[in-house]
Protein backbone atom coordinates (compact mmCIF):
# COMPACT_ATOMS: atom_id res chain seq x y z
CA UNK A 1 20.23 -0.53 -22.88
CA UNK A 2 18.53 2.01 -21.04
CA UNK A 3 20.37 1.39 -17.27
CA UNK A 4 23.63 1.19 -15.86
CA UNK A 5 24.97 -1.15 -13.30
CA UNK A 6 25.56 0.28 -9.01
CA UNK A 7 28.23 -2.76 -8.01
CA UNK A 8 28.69 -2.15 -4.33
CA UNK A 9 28.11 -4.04 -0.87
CA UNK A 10 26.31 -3.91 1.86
CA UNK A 11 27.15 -0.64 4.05
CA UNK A 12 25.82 -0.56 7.66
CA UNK A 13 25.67 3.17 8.46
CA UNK A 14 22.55 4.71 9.43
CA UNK A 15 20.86 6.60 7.03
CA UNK A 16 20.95 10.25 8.50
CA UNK A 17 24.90 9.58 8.78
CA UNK A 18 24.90 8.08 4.72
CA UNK A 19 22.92 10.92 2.63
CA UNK A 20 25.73 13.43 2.45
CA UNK A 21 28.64 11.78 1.28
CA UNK A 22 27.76 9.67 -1.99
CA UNK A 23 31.72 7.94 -1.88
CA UNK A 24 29.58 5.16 0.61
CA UNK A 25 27.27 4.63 -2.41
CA UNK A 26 29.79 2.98 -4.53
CA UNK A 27 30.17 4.04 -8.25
CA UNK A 28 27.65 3.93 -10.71
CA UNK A 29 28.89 1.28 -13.64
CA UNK A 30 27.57 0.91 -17.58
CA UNK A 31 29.58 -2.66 -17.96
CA UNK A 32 28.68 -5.97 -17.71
CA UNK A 33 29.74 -9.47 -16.71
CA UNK A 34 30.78 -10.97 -20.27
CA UNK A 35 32.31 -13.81 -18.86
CA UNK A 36 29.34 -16.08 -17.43
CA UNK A 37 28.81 -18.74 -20.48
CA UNK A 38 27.36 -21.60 -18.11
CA UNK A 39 23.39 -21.86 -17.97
CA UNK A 40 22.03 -20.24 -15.02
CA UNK A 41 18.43 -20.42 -13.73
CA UNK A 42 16.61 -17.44 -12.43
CA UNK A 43 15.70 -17.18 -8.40
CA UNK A 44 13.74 -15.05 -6.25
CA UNK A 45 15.23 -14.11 -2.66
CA UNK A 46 12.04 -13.17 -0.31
CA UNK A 47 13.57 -10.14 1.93
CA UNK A 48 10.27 -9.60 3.16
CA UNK A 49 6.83 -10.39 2.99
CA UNK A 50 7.82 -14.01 2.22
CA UNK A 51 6.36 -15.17 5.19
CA UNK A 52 4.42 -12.14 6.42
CA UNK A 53 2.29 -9.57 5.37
CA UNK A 54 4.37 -5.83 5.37
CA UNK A 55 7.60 -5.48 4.36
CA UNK A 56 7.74 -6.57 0.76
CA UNK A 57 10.92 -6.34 -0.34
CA UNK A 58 11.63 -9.34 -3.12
CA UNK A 59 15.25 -10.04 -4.97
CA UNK A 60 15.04 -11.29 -8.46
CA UNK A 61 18.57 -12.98 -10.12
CA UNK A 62 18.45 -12.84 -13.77
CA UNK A 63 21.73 -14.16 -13.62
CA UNK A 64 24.31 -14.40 -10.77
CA UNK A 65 25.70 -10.82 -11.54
CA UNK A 66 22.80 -9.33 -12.16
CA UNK A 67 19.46 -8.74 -9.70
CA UNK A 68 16.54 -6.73 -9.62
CA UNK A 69 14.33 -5.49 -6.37
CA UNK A 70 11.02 -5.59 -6.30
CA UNK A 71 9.66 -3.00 -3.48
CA UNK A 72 11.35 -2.62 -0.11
CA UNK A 73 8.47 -1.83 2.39
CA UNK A 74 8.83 -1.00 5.92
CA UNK A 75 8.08 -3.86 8.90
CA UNK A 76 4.83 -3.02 10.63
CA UNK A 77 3.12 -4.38 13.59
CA UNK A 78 4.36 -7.67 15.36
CA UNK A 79 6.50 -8.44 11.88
CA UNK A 80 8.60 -5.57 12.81
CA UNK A 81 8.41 -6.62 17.13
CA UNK A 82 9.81 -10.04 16.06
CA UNK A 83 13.08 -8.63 14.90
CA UNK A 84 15.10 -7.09 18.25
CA UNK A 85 17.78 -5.42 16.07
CA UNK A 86 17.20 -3.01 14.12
CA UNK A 87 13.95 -4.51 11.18
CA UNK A 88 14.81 -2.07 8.42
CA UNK A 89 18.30 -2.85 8.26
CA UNK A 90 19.32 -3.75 4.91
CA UNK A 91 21.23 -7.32 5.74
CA UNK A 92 21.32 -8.76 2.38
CA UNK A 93 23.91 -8.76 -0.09
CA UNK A 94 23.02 -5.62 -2.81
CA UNK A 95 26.28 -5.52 -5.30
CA UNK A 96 24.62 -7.38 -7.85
CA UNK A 97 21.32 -4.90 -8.00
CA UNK A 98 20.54 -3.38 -10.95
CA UNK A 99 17.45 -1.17 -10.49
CA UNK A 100 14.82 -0.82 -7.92
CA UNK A 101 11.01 -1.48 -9.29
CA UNK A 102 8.28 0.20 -7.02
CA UNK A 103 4.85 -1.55 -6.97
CA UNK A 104 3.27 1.47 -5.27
CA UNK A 105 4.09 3.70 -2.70
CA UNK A 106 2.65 2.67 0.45
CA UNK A 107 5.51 2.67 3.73
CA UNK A 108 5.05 -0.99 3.62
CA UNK A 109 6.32 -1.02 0.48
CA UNK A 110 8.83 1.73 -0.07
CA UNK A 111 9.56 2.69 3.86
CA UNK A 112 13.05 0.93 3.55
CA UNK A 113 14.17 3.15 1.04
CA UNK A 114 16.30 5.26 3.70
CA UNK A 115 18.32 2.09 4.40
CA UNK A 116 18.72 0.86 0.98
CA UNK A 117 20.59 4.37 0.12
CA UNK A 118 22.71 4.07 3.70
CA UNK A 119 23.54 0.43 2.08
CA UNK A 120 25.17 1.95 -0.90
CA UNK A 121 22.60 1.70 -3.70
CA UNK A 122 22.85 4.46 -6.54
CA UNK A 123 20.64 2.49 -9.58
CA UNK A 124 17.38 3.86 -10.93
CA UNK A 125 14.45 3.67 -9.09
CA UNK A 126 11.48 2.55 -11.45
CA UNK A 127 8.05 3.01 -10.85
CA UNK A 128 4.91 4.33 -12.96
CA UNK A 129 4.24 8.37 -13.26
CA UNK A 130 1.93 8.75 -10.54
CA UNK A 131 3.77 7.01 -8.17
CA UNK A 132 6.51 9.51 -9.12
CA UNK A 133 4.23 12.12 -8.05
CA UNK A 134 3.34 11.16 -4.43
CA UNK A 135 6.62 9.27 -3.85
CA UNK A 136 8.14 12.57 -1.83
CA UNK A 137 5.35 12.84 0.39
CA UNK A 138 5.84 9.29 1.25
CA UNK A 139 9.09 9.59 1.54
CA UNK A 140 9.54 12.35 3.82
CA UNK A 141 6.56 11.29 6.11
CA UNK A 142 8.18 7.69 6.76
CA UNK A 143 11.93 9.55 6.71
CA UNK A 144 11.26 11.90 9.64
CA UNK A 145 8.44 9.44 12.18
CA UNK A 146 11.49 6.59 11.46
CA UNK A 147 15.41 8.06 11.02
CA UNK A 148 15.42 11.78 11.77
CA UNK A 149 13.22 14.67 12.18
CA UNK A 150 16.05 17.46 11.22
CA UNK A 151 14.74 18.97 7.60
CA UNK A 152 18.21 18.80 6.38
CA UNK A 153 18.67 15.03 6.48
CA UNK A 154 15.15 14.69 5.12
CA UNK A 155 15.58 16.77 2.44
CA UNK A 156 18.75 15.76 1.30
CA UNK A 157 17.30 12.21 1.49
CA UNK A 158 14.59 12.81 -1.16
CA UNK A 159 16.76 14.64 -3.39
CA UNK A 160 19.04 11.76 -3.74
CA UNK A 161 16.13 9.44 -4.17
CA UNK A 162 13.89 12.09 -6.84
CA UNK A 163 17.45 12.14 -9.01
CA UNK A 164 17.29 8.51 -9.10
CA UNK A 165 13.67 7.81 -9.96
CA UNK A 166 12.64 6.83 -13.93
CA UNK A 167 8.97 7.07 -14.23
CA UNK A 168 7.36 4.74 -16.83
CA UNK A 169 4.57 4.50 -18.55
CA UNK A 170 1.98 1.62 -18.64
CA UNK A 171 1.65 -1.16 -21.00
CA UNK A 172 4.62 -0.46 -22.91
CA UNK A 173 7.88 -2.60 -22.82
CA UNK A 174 11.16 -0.85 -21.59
CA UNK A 175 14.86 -2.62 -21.83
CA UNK A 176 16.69 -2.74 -18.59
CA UNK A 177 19.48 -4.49 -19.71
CA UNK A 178 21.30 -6.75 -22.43
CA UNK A 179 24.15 -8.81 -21.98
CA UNK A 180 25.94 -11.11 -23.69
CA UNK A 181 24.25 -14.05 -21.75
CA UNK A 182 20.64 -12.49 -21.18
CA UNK A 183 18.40 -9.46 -22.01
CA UNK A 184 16.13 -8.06 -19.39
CA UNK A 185 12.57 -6.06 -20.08
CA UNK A 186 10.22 -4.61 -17.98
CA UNK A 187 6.44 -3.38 -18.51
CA UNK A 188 3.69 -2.27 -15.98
CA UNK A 189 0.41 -2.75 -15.79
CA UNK A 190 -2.44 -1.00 -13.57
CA UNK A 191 -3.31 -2.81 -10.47
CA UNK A 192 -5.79 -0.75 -8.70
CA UNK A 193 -4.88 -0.92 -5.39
CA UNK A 194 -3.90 2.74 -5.08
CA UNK A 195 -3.00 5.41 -7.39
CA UNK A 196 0.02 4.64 -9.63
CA UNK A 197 0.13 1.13 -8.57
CA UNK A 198 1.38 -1.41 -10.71
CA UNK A 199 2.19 -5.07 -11.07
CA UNK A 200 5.45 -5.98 -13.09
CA UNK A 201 5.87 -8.24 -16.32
CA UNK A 202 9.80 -9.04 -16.03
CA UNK A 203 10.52 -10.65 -19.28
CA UNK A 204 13.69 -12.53 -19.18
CA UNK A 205 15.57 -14.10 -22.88
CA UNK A 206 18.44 -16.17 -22.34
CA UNK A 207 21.33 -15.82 -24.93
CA UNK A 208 22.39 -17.69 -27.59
CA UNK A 209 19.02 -19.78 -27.06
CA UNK A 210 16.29 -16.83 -26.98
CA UNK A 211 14.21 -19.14 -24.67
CA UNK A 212 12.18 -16.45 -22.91
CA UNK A 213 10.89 -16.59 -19.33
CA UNK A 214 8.02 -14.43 -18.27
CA UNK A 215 7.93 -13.50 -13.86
CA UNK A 216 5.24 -11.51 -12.97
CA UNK A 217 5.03 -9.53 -9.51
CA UNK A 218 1.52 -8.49 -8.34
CA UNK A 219 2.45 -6.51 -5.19
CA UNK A 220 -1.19 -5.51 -4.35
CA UNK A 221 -3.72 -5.77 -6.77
CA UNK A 222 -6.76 -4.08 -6.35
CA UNK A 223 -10.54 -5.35 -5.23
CA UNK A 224 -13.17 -5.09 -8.51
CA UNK A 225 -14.86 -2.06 -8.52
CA UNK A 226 -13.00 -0.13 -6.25
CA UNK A 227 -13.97 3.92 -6.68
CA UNK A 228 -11.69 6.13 -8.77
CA UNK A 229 -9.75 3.33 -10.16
CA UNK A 230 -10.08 0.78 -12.91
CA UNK A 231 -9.46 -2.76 -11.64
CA UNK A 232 -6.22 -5.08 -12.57
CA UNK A 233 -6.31 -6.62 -15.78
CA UNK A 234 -3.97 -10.39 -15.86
CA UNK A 235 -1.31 -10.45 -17.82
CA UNK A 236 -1.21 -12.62 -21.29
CA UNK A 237 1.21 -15.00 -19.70
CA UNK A 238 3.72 -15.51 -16.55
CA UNK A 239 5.81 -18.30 -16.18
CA UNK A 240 6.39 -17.53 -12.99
CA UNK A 241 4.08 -15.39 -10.52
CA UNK A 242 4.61 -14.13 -7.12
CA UNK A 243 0.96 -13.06 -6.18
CA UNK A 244 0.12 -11.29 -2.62
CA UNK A 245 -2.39 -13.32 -1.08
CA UNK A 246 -3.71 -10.86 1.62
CA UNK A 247 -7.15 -11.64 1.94
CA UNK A 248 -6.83 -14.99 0.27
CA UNK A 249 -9.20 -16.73 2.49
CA UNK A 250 -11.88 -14.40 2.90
CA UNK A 251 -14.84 -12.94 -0.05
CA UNK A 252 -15.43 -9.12 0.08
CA UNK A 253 -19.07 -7.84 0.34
CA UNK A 254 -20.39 -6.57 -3.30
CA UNK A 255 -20.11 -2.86 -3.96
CA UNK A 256 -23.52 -2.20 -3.55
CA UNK A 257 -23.30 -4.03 -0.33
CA UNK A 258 -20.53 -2.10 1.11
CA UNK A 259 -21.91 0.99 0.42
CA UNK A 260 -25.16 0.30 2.33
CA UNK A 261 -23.47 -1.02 4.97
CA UNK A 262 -21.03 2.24 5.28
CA UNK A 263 -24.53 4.41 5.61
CA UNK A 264 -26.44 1.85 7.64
CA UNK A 265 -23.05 2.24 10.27
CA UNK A 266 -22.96 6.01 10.10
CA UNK A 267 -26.84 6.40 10.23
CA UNK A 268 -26.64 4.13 13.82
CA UNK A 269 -24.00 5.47 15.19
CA UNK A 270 -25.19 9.60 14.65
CA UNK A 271 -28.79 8.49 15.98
CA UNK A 272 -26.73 7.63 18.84
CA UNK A 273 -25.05 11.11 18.69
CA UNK A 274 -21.96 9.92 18.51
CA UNK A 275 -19.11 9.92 16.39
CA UNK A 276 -18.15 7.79 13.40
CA UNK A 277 -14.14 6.90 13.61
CA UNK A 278 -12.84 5.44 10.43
CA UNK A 279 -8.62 4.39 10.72
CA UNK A 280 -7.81 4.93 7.21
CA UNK A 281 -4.31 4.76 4.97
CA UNK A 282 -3.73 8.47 3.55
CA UNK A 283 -3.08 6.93 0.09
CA UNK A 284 -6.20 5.21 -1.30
CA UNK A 285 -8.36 4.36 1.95
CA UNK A 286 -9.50 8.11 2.30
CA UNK A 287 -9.76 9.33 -1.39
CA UNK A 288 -12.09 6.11 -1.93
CA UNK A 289 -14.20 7.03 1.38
CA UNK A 290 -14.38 10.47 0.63
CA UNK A 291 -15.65 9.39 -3.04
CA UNK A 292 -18.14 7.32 -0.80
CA UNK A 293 -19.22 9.67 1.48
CA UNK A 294 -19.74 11.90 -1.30
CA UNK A 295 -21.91 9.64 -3.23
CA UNK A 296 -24.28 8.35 0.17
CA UNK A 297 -24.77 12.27 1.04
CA UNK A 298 -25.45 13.50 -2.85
CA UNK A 299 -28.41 10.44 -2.77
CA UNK A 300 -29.61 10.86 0.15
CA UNK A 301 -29.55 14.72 0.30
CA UNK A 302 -33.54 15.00 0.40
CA UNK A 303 -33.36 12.58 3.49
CA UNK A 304 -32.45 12.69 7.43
CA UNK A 305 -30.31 10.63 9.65
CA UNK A 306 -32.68 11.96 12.10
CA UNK A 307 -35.04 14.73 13.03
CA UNK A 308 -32.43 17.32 13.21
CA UNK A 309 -29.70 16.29 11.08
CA UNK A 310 -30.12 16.15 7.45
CA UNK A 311 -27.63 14.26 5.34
CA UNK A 312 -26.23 17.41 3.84
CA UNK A 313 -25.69 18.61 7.37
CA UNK A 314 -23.20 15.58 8.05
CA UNK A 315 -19.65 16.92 8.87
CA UNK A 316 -16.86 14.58 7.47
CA UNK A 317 -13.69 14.82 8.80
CA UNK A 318 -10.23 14.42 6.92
CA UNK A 319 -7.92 15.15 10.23
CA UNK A 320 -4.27 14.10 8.57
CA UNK A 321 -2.72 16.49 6.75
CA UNK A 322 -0.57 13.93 4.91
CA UNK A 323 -4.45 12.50 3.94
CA UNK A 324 -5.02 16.10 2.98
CA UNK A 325 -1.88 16.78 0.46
CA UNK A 326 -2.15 13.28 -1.18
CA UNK A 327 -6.02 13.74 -1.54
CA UNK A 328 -4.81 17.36 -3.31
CA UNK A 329 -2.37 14.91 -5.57
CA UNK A 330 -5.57 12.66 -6.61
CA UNK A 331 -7.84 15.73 -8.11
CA UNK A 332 -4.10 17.49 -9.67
CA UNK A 333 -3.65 13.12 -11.15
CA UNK A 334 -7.46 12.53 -12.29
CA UNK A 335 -6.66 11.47 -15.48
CA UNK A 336 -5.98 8.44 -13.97
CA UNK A 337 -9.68 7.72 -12.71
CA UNK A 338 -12.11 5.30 -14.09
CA UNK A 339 -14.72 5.94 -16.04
CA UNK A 340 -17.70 6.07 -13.20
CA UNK A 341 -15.09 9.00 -11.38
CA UNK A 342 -14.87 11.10 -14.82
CA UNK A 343 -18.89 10.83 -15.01
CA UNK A 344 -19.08 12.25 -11.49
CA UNK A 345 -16.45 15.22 -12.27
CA UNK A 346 -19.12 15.78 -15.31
CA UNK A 347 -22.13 16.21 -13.44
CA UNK A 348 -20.30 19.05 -11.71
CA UNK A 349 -19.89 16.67 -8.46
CA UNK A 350 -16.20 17.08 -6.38
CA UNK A 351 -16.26 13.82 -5.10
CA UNK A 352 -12.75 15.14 -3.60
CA UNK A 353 -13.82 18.49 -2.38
CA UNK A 354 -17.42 18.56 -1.54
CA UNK A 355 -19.32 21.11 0.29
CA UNK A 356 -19.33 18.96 4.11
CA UNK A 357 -15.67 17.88 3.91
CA UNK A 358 -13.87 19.62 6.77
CA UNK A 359 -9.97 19.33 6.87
CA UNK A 360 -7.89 19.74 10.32
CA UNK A 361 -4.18 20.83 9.54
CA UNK A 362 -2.68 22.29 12.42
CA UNK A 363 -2.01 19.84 16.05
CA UNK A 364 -3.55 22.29 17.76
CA UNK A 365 -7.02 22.42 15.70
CA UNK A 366 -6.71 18.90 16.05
CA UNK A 367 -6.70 18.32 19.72
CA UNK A 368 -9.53 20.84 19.76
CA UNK A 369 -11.31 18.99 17.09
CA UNK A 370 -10.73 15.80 19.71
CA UNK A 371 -11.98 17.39 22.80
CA UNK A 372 -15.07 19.30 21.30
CA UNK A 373 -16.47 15.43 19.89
CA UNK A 374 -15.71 13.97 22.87
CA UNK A 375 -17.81 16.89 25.00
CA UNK A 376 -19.92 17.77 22.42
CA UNK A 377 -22.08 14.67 21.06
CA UNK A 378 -21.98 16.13 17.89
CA UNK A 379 -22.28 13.94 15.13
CA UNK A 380 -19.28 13.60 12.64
CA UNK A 381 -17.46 11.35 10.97
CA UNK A 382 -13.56 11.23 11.31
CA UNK A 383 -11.37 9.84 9.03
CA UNK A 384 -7.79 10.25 10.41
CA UNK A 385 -4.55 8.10 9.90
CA UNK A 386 -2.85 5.62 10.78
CA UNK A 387 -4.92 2.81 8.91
CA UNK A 388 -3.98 0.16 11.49
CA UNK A 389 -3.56 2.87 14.48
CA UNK A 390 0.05 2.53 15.30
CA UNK A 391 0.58 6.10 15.47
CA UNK A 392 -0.88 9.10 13.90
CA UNK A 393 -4.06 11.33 14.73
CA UNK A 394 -6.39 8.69 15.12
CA UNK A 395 -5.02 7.63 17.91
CA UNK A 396 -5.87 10.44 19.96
CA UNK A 397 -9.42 10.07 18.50
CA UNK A 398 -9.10 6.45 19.93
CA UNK A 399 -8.15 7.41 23.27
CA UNK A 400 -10.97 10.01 23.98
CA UNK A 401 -13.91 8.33 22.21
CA UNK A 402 -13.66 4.33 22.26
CA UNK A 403 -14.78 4.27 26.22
CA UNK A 404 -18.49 5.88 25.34
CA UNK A 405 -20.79 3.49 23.85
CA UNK A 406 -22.44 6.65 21.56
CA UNK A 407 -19.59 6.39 19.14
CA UNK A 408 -18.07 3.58 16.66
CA UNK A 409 -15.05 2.83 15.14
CA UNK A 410 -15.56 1.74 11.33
CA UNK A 411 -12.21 -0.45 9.88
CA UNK A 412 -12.59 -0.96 5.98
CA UNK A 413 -8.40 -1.97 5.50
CA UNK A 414 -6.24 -4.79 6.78
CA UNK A 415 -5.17 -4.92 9.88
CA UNK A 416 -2.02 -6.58 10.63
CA UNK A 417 -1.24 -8.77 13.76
CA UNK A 418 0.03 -7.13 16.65
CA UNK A 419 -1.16 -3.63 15.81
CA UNK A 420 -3.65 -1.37 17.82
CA UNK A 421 -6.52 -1.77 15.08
CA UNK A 422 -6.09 -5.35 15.27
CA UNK A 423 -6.82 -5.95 18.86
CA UNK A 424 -9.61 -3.12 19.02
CA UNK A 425 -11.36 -5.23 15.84
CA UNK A 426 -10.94 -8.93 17.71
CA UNK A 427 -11.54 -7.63 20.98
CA UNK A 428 -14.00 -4.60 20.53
CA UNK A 429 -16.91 -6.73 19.45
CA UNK A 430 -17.00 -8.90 22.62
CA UNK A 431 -18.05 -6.14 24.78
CA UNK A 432 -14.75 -6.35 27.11
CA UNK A 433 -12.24 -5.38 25.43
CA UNK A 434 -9.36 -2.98 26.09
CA UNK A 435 -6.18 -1.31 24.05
CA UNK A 436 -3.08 -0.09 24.91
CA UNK A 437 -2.88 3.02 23.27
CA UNK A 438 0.28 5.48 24.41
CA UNK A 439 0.88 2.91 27.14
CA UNK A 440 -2.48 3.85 28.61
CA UNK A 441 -5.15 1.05 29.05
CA UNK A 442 -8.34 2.10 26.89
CA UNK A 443 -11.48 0.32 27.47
CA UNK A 444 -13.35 -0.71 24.16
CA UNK A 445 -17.18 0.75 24.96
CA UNK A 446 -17.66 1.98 21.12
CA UNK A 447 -18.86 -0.20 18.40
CA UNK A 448 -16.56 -1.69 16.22
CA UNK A 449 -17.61 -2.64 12.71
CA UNK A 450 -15.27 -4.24 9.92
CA UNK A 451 -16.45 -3.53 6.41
CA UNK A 452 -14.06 -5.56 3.97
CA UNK A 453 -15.79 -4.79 1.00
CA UNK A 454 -13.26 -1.33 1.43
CA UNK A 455 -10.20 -3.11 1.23
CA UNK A 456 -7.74 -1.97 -0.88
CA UNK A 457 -6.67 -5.45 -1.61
CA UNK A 458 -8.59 -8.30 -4.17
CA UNK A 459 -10.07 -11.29 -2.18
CA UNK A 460 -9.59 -14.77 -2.96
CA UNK A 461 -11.77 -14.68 -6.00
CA UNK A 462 -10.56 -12.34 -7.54
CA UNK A 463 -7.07 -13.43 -7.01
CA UNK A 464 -7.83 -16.53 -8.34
CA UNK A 465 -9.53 -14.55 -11.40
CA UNK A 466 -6.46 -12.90 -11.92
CA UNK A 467 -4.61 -16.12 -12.59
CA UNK A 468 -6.98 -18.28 -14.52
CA UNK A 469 -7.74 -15.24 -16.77
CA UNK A 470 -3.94 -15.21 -18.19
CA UNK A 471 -3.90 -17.11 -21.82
CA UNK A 472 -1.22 -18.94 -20.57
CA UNK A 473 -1.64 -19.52 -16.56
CA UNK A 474 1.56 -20.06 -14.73
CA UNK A 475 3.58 -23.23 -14.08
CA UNK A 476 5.19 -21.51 -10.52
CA UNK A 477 3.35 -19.54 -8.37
CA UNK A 478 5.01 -18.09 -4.97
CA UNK A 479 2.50 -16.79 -2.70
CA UNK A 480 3.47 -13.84 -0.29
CA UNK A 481 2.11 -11.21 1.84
CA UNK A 482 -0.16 -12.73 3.25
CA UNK A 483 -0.62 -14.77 6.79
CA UNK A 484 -0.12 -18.67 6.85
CA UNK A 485 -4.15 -19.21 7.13
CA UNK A 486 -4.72 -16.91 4.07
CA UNK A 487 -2.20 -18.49 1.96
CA UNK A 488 -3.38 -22.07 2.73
CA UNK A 489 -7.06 -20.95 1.82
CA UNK A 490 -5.94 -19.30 -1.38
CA UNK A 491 -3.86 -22.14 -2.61
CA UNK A 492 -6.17 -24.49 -1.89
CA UNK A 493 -8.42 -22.38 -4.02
CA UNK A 494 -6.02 -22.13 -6.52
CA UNK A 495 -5.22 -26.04 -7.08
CA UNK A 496 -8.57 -26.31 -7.74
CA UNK A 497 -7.99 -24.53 -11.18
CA UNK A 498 -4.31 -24.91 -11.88
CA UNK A 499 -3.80 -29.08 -11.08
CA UNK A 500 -0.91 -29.14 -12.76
CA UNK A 501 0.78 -25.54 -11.36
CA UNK A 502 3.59 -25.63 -8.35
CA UNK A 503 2.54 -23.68 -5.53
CA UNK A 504 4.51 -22.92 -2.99
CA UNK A 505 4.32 -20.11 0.03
């Protein structure tokens, strides 16, 4: 028995006012309920994501006493407008958790963590090595744009959370608990959707009977041939699967397909002389562009975009420094690339560092950097965060550049309804469009291209690869993050294969 047991209830203080004072966490406990003979069946409790896509926060009940949480993601977009108290409180009841599992470390997935601590929870926090590398960055970027900005709190905050964290390894079994009614195990396995992401094998045996139940949790698995990382593997067997279902209804363009359509975008917009805008996450969007970018300009380096611009001449643009540290965590972690990334590091290539990659630290280079592309004409490409432009540098970018026709804005990730990016991508296209950026109205004059072959996420078929490849497919699937279209399309797809599996959503 590897974990202890945090018995507490649910504590309503903010979380600046809960980090000093670990008496509102409750006390940490090694016993167990002894007493529960009866037979019990297992349940999942959907505390986000259930019927949305950001959020993900799912409780798993091993027994009544005894619960596990699977991620517990920040509300983004109209997911978090929908809720007019406060959409990161933690309103559910958490004295029976045992451990917190972390898919991966994207806000939407960990942002919550600040409330979950203000609740009272003091288990471990389990999650795979790498993820227990970037987790602080995360965590003190989402800590100070959402509950306070005073270094004190934040770092206090992180502490708490670092002391609790358990990295684990991959494909190897770990023992969370054993009681005398039920034993609990846990192993991860790669999922490719960023670095350190992982889906869960929960592996449940009830007691006397040693009838085993397998659940599996996806959170996000990875497209097929995604740069720098190997793609998801299924699982031998799940009984029970909760699968995200983001892109369930939609087919990403081929690798080789993406690619040329990434150059054919830049090479239009710069003979325009305009600038190439690209919203991107700053875990996993930009290390996988840059790796792009990379490639297209080492191929093409005996070639011209146009008269006087050679490929090798091409700026690119990494203006986030949170992009910046967590692209400096993916050369320090590149023994977890694939194979194709390794060659490139062989051939004496940085796909992470090469010659034309400019980084913009400072706000003040980067409002510079803004007004001398919007004067200028000169050709660049940006990549700047947010992903779905809530917030962050690009915004700024946004406000200067999508009135001029000369530029383009490029979106390769999912954007969620009721965001920025969302509106610019339906509305951009028509010609007529306008955002509400910093409650300024921002005509949409740019171009506005949506490559999904980028996604970070697997589309329907390889979703529905990922189940029908198990040896032993499962008899419940739960489908979540995911909108009610996409989840329709992919369980239609799914019935298809699996007659005789429930699935519900």
């Amino acid at each position: 028995m590897l974990y202890g047991c945090c018995r507490h209830h649910v504590h309503r203080a903010s979380p600046a006012d809960a980090f000093y004072t670990s008496k509102r966490y409750g006390i940490l406990c090694s016993d167990f309920d002894t007493t529960a003979k009866r037979t019990y069946r297992m349940h999942i409790i959907h505390h986000g994501s259930g019927q949305g896509v950001t959020g993900s926060c799912h409780q798993l009940f091993t027994h009544p006493e005894h619960s596990l949480l699977i991620d517990c993601g920040l509300f983004q977009g109209s997911e978090e407008a929908a809720d007019t108290s406060n959409p990161h409180t933690i309103n559910f009841d958490i004295s029976t958790l045992r451990a917190l599992l972390i898919t991966h470390v994207h806000a939407d997935h960990v942002g919550r963590l600040p409330w979950l601590l203000a609740a009272g929870f003091t288990g471990p926090i389990l999650c795979s090595a790498p993820s227990a590398e970037m987790l602080p960055l995360v965590l003190e970027d989402s800590f100070t744009l959402s509950v306070s900005r005073h270094t004190r709190d934040r770092d206090t905050f992180i502490k708490q959370v670092m002391q609790r964290v358990k990295p684990l390894t991959y494909k190897t079994w770990f023992e969370l608990y054993d009681t005398d009614t039920h034993r609990v195990r846990l192993r991860l396995q790669r999922a490719g959707h960023i670095l350190g992401s992982c889906y869960f094998e929960i592996e449940i045996t009830q007691r006397p009977s040693k009838q085993k139940q397998i659940v599996v949790f996806s959170g996000d698995l990875g497209a097929s041939y995604t740069p720098l990382l190997p793609a998801p593997r299924s699982p031998w067997r799940a009984d029970v699967l909760v699968l995200e279902s983001t892109y369930g209804d939609r087919l990403h363009q081929h690798r080789q397909h993406r690619r040329r359509a990434l150059q054919q975008v830049v090479h239009q917009a710069l003979q325009n002389k305009g600038t190439v805008m690209i919203p991107a996450f700053s875990i996993g969007r930009t290390q996988e562009l840059l790796y792009e970018l990379e490639s297209i300009i080492h191929f093409e380096k005996d070639r011209t975009i146009r008269a006087d611009l050679p490929w090798t001449a091409l700026p690119v643009i990494v203006d986030s420094p949170l992009a910046s540290n967590f692209t400096e965590l993916y050369k320090k972690l590149n023994s977890w690339w694939d194979t194709e990334a390794h060659a490139t590091l062989r051939q004496g290539r940085n796909p992470l560092a090469f010659e034309q990659l400019i980084t913009v630290q400072g706000h003040d280079e980067h409002l510079r950097m803004v007004h001398h592309l919007a004067q200028s004409g000169r050709p660049a490409i940006v990549i700047a965060g947010s992903g779905m432009c809530t917030a962050g540098r690009i915004v700024n970018y946004l406000k200067h550049l999508l009135p001029d026709p000369r530029h383009a804005v490029v979106f390769v990730g999912y954007q969620a309804q009721g965001t920025p990016g969302r509106i610019i991508q339906t509305h951009g296209p028509k010609g007529d469009g306008y955002v509400i950026l910093d409650d300024d109205r921002i005509d949409i004059r740019a171009k506005v291209k949506t490559l999904s072959g980028y996604s970070a996420h697997a589309d329907q078929a390889e979703l529905v690869r990922f189940v029908t490849r198990m040896r032993f497919p499962p008899k419940k699937i739960h489908l979540v993050h995911g909108e009610l279209a996409a989840k329709r399309a992919l369980k239609t797809a799914l019935q298809t294969k699996l007659p005789n599996t429930e699935i519900s959503m």
